[in-house]
N, C-alpha and C. Protein backbone atom coordinates (compact mmCIF):
# COMPACT_ATOMS: atom_id res chain seq x y z
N UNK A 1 164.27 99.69 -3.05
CA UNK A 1 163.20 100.14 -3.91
C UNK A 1 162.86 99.06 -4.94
N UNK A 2 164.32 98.50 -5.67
CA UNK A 2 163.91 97.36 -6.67
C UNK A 2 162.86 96.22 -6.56
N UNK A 3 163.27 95.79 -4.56
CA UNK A 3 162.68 94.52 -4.51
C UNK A 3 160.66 95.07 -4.39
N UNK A 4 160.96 96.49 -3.80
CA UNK A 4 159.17 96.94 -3.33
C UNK A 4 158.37 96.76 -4.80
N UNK A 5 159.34 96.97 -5.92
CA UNK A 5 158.52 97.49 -7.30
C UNK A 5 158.39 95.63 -7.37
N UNK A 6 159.22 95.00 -7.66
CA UNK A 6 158.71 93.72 -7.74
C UNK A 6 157.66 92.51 -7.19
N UNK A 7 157.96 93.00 -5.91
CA UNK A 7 157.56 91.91 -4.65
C UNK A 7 155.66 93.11 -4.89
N UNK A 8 155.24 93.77 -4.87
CA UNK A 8 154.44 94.41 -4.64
C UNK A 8 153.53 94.30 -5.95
N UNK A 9 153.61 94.40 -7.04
CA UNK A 9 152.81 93.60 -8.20
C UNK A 9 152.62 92.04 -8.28
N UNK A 10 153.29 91.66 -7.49
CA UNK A 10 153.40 90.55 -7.63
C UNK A 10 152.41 89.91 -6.45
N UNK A 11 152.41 90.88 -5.18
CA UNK A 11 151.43 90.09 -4.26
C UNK A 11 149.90 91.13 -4.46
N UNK A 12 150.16 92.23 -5.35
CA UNK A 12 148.84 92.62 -5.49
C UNK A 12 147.98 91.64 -6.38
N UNK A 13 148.09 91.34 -7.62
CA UNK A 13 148.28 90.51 -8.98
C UNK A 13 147.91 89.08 -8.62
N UNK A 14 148.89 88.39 -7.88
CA UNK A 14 148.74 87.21 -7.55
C UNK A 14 147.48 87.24 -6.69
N UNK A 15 146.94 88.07 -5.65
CA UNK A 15 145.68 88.28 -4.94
C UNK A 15 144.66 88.06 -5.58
N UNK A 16 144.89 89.52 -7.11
CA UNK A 16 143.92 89.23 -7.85
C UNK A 16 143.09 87.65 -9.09
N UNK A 17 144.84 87.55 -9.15
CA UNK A 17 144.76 85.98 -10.38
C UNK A 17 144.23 85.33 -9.22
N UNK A 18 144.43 85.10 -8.01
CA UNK A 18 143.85 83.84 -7.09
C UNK A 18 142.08 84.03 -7.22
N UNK A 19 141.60 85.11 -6.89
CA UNK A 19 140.27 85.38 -6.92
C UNK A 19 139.80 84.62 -8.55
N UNK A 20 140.07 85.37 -9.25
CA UNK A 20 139.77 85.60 -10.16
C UNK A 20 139.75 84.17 -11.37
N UNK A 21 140.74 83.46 -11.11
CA UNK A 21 140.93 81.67 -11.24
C UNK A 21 140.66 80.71 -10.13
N UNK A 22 139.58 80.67 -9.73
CA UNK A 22 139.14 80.23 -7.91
C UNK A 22 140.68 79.63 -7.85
N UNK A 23 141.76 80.11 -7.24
CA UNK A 23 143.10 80.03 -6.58
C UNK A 23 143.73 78.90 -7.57
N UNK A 24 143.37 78.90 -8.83
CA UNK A 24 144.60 77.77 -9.50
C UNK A 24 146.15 78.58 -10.01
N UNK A 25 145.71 79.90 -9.86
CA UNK A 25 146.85 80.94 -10.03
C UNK A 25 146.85 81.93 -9.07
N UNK A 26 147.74 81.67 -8.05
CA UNK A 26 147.99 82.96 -7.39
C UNK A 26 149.09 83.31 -6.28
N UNK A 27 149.39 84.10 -5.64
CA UNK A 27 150.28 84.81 -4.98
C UNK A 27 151.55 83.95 -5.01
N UNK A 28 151.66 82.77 -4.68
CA UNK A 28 152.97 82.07 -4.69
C UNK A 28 153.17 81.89 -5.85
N UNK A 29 152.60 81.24 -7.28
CA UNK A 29 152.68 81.36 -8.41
C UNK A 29 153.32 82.50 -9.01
N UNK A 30 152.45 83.66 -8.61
CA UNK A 30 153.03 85.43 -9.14
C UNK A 30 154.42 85.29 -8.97
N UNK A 31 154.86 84.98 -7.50
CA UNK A 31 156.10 85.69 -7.25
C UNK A 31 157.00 84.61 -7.56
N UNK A 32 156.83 83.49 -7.95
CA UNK A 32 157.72 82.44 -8.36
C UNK A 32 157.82 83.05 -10.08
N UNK A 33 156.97 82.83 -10.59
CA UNK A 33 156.97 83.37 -11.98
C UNK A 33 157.82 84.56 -12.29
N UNK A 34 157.59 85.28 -11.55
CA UNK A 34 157.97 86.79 -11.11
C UNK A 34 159.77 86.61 -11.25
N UNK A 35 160.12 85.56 -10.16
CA UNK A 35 161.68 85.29 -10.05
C UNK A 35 161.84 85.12 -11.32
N UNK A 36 161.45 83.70 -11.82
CA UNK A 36 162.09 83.06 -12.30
C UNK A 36 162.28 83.53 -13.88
N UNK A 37 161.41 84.61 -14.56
CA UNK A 37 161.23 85.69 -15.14
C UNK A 37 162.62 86.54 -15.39
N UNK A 38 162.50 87.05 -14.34
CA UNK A 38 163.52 88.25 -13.85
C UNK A 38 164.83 87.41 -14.21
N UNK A 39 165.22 86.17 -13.68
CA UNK A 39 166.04 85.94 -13.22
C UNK A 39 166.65 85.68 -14.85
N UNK A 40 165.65 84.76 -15.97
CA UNK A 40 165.71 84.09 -17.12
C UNK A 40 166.13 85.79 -18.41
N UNK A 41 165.65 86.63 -17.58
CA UNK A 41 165.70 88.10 -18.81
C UNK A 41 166.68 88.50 -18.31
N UNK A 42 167.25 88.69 -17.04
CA UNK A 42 168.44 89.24 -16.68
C UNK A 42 169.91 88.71 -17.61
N UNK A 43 169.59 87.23 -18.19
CA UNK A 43 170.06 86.50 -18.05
C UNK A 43 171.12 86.65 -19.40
N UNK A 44 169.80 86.56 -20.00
CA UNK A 44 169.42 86.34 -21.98
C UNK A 44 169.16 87.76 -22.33
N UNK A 45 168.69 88.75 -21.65
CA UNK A 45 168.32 89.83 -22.62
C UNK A 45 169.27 91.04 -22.35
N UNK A 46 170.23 91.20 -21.78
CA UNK A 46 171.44 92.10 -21.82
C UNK A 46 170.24 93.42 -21.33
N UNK A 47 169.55 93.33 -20.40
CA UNK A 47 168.70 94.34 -19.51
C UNK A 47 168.54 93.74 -18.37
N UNK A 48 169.55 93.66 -17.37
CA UNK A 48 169.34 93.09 -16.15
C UNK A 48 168.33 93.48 -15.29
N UNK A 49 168.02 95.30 -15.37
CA UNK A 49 167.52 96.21 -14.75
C UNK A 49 165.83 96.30 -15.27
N UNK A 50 165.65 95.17 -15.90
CA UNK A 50 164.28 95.64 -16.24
C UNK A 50 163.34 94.69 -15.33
N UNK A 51 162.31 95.59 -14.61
CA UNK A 51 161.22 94.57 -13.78
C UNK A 51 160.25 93.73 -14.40
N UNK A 52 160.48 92.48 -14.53
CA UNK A 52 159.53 91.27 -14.92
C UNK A 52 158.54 91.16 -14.27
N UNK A 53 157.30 91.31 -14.11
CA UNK A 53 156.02 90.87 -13.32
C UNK A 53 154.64 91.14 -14.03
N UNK A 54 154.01 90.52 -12.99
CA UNK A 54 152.56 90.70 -13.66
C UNK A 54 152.19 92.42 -13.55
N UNK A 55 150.97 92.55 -14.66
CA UNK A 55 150.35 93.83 -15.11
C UNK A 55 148.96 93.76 -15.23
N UNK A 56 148.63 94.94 -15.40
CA UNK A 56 146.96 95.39 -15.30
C UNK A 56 146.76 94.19 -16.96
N UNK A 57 147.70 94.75 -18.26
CA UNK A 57 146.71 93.94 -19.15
C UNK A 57 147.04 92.32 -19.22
N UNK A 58 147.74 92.22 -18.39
CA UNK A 58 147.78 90.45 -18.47
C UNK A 58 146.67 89.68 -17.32
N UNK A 59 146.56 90.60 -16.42
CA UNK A 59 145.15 90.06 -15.30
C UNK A 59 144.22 90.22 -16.42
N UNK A 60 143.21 91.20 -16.98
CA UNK A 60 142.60 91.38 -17.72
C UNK A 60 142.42 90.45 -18.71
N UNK A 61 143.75 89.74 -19.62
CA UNK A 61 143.59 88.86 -19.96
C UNK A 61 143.22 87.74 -19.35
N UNK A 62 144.01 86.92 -18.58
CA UNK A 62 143.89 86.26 -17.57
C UNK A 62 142.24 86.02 -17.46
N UNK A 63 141.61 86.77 -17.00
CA UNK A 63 140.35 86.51 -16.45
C UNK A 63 139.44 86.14 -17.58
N UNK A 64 139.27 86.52 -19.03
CA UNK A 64 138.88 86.52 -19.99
C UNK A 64 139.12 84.97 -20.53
N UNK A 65 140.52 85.12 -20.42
CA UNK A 65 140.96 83.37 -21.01
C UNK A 65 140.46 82.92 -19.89
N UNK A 66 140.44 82.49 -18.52
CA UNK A 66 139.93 81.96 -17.93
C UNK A 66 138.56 81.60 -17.79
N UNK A 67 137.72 82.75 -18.36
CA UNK A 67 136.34 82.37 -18.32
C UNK A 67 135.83 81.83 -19.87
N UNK A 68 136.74 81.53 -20.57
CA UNK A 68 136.52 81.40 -21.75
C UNK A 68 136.47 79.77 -21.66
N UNK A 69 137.85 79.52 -21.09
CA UNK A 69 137.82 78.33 -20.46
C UNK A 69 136.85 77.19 -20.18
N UNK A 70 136.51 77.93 -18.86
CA UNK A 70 135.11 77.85 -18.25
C UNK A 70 133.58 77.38 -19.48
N UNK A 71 133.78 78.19 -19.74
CA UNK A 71 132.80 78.80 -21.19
C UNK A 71 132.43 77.00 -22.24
N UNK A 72 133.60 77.22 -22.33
CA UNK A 72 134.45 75.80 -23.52
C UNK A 72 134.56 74.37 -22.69
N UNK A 73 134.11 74.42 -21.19
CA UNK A 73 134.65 73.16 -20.50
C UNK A 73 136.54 72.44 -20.78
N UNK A 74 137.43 73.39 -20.77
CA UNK A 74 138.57 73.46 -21.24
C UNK A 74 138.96 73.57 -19.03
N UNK A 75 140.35 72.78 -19.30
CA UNK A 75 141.32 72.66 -18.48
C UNK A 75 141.85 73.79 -18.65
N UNK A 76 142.39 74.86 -17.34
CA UNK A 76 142.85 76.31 -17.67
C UNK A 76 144.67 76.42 -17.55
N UNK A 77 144.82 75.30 -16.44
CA UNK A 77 146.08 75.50 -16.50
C UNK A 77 146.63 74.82 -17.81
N UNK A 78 146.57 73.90 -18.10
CA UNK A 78 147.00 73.06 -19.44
C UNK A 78 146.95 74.03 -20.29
N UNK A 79 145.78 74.73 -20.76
CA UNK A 79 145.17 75.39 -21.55
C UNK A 79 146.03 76.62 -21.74
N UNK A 80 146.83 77.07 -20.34
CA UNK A 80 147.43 78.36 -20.27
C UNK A 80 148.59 77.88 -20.38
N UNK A 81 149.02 76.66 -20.36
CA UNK A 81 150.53 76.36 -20.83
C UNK A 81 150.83 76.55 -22.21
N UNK A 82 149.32 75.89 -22.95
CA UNK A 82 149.48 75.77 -24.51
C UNK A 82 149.52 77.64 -24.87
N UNK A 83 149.17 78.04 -24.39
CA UNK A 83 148.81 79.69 -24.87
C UNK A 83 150.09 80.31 -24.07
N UNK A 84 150.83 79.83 -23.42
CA UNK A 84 152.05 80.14 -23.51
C UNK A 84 153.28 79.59 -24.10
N UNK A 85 153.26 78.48 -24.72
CA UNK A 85 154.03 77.92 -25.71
C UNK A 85 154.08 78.99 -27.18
N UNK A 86 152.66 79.45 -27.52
CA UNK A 86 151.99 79.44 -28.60
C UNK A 86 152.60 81.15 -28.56
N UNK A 87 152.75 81.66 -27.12
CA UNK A 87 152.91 83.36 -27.03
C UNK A 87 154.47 83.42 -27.53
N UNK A 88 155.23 82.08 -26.76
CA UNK A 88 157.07 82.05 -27.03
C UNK A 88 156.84 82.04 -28.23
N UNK A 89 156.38 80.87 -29.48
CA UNK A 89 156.72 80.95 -30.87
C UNK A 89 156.43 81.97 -31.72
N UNK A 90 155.54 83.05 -31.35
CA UNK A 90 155.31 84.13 -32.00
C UNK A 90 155.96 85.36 -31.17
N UNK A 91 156.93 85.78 -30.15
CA UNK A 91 158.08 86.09 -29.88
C UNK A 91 159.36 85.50 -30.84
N UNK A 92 159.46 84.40 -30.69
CA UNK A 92 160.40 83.70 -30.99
C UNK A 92 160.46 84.43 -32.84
N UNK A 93 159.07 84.26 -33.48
CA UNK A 93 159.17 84.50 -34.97
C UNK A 93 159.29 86.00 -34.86
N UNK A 94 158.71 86.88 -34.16
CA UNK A 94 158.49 88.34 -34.05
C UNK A 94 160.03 88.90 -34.02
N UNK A 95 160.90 88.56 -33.22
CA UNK A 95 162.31 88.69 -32.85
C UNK A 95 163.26 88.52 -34.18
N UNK A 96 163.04 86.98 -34.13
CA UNK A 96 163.57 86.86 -35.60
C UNK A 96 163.91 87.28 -36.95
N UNK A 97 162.74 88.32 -37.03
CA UNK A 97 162.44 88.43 -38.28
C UNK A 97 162.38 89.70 -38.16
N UNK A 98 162.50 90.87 -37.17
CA UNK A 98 163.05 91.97 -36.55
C UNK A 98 161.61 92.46 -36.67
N UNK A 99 160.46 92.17 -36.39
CA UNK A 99 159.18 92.95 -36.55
C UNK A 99 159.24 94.23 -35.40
N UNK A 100 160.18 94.02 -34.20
CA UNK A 100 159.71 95.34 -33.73
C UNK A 100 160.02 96.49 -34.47
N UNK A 101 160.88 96.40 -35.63
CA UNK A 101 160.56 98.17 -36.06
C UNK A 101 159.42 98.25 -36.82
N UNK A 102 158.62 97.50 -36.33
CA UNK A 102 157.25 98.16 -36.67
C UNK A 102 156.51 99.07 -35.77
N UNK A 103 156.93 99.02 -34.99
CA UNK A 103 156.67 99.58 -33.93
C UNK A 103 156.72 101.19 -34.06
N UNK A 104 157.63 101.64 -35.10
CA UNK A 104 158.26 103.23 -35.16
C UNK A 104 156.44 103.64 -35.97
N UNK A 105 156.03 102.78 -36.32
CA UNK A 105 154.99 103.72 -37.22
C UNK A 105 153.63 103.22 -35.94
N UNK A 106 153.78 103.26 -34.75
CA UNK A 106 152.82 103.30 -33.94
C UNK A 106 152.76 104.51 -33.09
N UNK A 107 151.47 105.63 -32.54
CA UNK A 107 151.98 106.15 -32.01
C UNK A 107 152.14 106.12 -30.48
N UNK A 108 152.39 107.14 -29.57
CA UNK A 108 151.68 107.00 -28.20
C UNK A 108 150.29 106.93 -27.79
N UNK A 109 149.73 107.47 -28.28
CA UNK A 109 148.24 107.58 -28.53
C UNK A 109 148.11 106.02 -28.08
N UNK A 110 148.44 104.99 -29.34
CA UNK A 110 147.82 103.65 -28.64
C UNK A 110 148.47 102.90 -26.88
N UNK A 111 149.25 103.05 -26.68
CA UNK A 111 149.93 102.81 -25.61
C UNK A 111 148.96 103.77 -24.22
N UNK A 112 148.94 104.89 -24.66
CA UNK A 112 147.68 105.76 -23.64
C UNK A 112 146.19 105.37 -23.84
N UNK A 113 145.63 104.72 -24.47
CA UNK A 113 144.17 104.00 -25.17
C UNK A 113 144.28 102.94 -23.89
N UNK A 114 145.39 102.11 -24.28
CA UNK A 114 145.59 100.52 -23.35
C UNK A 114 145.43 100.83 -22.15
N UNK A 115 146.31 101.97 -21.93
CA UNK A 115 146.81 102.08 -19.93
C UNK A 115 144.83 102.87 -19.69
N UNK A 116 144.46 103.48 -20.31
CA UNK A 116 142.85 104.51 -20.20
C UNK A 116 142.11 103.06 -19.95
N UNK A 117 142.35 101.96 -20.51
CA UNK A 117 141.39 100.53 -20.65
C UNK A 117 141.64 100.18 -19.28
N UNK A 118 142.89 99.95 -19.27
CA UNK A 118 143.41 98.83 -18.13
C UNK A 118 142.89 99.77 -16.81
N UNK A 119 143.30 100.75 -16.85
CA UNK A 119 142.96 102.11 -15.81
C UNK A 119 141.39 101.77 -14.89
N UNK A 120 140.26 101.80 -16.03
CA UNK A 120 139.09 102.17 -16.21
C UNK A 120 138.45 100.50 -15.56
N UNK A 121 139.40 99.71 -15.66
CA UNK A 121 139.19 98.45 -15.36
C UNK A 121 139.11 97.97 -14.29
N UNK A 122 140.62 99.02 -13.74
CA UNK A 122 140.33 98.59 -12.13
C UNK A 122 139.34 99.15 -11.40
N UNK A 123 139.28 100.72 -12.19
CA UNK A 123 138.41 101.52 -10.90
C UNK A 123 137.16 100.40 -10.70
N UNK A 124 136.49 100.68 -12.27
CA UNK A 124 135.46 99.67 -11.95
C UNK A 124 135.40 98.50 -10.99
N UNK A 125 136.61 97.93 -10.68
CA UNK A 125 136.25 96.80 -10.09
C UNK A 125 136.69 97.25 -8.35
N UNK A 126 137.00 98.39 -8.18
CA UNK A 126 136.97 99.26 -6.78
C UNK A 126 135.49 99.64 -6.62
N UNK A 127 135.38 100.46 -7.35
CA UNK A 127 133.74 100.71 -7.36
C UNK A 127 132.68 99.63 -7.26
N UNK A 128 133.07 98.50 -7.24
CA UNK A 128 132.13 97.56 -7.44
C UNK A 128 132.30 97.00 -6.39
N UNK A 129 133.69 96.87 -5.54
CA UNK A 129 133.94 96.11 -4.44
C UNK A 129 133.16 97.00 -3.23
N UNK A 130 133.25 98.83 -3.18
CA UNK A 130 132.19 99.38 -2.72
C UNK A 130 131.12 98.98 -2.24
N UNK A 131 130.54 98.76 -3.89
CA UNK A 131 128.71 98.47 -3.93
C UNK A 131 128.99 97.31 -3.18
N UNK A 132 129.50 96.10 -3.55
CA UNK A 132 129.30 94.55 -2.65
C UNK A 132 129.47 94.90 -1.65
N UNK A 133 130.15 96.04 -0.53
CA UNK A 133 130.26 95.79 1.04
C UNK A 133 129.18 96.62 1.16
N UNK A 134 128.15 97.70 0.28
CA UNK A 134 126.98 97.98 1.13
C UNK A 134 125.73 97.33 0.85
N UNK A 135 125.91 96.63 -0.22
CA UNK A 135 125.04 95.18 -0.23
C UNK A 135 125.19 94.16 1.08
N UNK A 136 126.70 93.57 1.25
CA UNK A 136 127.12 92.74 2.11
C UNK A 136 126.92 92.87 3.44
N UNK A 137 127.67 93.97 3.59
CA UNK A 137 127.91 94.37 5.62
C UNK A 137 127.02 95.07 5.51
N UNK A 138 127.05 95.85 6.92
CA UNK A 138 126.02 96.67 7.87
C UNK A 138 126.30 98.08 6.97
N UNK A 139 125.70 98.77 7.28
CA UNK A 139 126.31 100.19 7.16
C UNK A 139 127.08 100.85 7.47
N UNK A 140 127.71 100.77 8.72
CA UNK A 140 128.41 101.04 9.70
C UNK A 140 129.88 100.22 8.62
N UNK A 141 129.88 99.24 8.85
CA UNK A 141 131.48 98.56 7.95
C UNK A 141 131.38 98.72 6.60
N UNK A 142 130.16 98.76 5.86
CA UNK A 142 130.14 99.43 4.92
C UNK A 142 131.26 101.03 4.72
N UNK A 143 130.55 101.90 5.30
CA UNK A 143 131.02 103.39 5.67
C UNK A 143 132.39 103.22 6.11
N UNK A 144 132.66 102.32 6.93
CA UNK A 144 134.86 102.21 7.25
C UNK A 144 134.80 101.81 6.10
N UNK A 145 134.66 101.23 5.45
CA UNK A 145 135.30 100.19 3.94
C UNK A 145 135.57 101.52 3.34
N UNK A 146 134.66 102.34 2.86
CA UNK A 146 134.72 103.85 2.34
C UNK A 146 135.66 104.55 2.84
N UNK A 147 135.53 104.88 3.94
CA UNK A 147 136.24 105.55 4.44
C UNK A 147 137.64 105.24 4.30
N UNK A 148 138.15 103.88 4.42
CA UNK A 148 139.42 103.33 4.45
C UNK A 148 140.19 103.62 2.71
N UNK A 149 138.67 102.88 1.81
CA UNK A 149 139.52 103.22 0.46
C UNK A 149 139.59 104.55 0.06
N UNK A 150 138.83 105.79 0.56
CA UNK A 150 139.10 106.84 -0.01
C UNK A 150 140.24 107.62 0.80
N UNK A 151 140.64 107.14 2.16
CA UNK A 151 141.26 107.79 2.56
C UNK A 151 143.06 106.84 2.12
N UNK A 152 143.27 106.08 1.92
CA UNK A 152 144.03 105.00 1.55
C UNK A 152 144.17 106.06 -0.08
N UNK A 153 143.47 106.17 -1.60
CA UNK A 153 143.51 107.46 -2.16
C UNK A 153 144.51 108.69 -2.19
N UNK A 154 143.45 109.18 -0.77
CA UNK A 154 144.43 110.47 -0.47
C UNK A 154 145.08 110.59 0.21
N UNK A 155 145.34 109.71 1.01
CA UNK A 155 146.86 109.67 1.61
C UNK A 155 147.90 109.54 0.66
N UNK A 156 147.53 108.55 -0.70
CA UNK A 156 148.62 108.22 -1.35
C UNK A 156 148.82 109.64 -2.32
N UNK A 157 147.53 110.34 -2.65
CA UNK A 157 148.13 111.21 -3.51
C UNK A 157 148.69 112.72 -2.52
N UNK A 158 148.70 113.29 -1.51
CA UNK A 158 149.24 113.75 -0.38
C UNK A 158 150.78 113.21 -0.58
N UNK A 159 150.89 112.14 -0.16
CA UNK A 159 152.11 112.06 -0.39
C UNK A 159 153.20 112.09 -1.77
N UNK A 160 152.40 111.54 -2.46
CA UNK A 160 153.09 112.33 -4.23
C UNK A 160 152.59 113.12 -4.09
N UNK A 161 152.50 114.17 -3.45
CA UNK A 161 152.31 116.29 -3.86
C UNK A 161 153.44 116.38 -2.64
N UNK A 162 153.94 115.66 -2.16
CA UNK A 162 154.91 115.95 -1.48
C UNK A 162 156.42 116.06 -1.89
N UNK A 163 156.72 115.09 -3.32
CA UNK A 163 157.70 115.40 -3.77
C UNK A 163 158.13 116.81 -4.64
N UNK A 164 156.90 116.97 -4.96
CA UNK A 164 156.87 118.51 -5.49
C UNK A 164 157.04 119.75 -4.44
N UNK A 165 156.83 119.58 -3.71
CA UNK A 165 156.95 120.62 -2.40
C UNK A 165 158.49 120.79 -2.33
N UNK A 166 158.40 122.12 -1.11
CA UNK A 166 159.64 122.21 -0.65
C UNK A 166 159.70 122.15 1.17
N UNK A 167 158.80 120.89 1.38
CA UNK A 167 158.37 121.23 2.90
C UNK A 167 159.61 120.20 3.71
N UNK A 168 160.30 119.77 2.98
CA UNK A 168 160.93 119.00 3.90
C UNK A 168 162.60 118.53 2.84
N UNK A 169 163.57 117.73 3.21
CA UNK A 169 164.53 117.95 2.66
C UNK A 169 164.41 116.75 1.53
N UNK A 170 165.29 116.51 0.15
CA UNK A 170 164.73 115.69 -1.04
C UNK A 170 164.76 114.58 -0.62
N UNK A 171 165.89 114.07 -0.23
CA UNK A 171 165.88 112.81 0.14
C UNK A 171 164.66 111.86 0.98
N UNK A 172 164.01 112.86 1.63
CA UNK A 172 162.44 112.64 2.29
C UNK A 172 161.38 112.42 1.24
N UNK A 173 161.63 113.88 0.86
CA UNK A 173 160.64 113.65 -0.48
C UNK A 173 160.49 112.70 -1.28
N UNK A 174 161.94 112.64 -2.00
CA UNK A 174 161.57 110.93 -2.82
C UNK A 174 161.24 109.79 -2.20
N UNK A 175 161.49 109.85 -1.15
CA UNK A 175 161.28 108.19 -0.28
C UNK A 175 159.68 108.11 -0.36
N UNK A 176 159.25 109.74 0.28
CA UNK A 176 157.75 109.28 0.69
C UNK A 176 157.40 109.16 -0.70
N UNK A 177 157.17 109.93 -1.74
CA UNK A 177 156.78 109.96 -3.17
C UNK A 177 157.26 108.48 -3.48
N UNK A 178 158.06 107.53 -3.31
CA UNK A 178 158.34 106.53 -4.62
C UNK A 178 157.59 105.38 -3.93
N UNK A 179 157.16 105.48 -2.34
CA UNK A 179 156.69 104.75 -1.64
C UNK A 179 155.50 105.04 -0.97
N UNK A 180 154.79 106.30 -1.62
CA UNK A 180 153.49 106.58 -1.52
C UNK A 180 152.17 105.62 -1.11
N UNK A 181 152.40 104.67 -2.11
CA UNK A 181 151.49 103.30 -2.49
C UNK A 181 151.66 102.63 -1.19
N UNK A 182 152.86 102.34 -1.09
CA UNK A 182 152.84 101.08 0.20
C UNK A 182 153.05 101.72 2.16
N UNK A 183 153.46 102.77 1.66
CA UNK A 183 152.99 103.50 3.25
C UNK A 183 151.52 103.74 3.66
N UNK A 184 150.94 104.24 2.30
CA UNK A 184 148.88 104.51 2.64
C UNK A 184 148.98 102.91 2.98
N UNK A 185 148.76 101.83 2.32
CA UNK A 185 148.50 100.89 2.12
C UNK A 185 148.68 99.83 4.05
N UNK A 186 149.68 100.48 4.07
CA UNK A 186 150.55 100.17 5.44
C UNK A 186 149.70 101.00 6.61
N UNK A 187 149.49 102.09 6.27
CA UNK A 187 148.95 102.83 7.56
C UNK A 187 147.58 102.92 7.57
N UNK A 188 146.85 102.88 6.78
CA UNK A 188 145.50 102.31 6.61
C UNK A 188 145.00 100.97 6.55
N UNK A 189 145.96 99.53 6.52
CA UNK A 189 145.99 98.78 6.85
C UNK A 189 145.69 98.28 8.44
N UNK A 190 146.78 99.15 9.01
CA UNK A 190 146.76 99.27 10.43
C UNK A 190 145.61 100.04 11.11
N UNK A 191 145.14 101.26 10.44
CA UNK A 191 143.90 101.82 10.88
C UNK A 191 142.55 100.96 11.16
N UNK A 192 142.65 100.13 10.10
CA UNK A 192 141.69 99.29 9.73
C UNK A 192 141.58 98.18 10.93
């Protein structure tokens, strides 16, 4: 299960950073980063068990600094080294100086705002990949494209209403439920 939660943001993510930085960041990058991450927090931060990888608000960023980039006639990788130097020293001072209990006077509320952003971010950009294949293709591959992502959807949520059931024995249940995502993904892959 550990390696699916890792290896699987990491080649979704990296897909997306490749698009999204015409390929100066992506999939082999993700999952190297990804290791070497994991491997550096396991290491130093007395939480071996915690998954290091890319996320909805760091693509988001990502694309923003990147087009900003763009924007500025600025070098992105250089550019994203310095803005990661610049992210360690304000960790580095944040840690130090114990600022996370600032954190106690934040509530959930903002943490549910971010994930509603990041959320709202992707659909959009599902919904949009939509519109481009009935702009793009025929109608006909248009309509599978549909068909594939909505049924890809509800296959996945079918199978999380399955851990709630009592149709089959738990150990089933959790497998299909924790692996919901990559079985649709897998069998609608293959449909396709």
């Amino acid at each position: 299960f550990l390696f699916f939660a890792c290896i699987s943001p990491a080649l979704a993510f990296g897909s997306l950073f490749s698009e999204a930085t015409e390929k100066q960041v992506g999939v082999v990058e993700t999952i190297l980063a990804t290791a070497i991450c994991g491997i550096m927090y396991s290491l130093f931060s007395g939480q071996p068990l915690c998954i290091m990888g890319a996320t909805g608000p760091e693509y988001a960023y990502t694309v923003v600094f990147y087009a900003m980039c763009q924007a500025l006639d600025i070098e992105f990788l250089p550019a994203r080294v310095w803005q990661g130097l610049w992210a360690a020293l304000f960790t580095a001072l944040l840690a130090i100086t114990d600022s996370c209990a600032l954190m106690s006077h934040f509530t959930r509320f903002v943490e549910d705002i971010f994930a509603l952003l990041i959320s709202v971010i992707f659909l959009v950009g599902a919904f949009r990949s939509l519109v481009e294949a009935f702009e793009d293709l025929s109608k006909a591959a248009a309509f599978k494209t549909t068909l594939l992502c909505l049924g890809t959807f509800a296959f996945t949520r079918w199978l999380q209403s399955l851990k709630r059931s009592r149709s089959t024995t738990k150990t089933i249940r959790d497998i299909l439920g924790n692996f919901s995502v990559a079985i649709s993904i897998l069998v609608f892959s293959g449909l396709a």
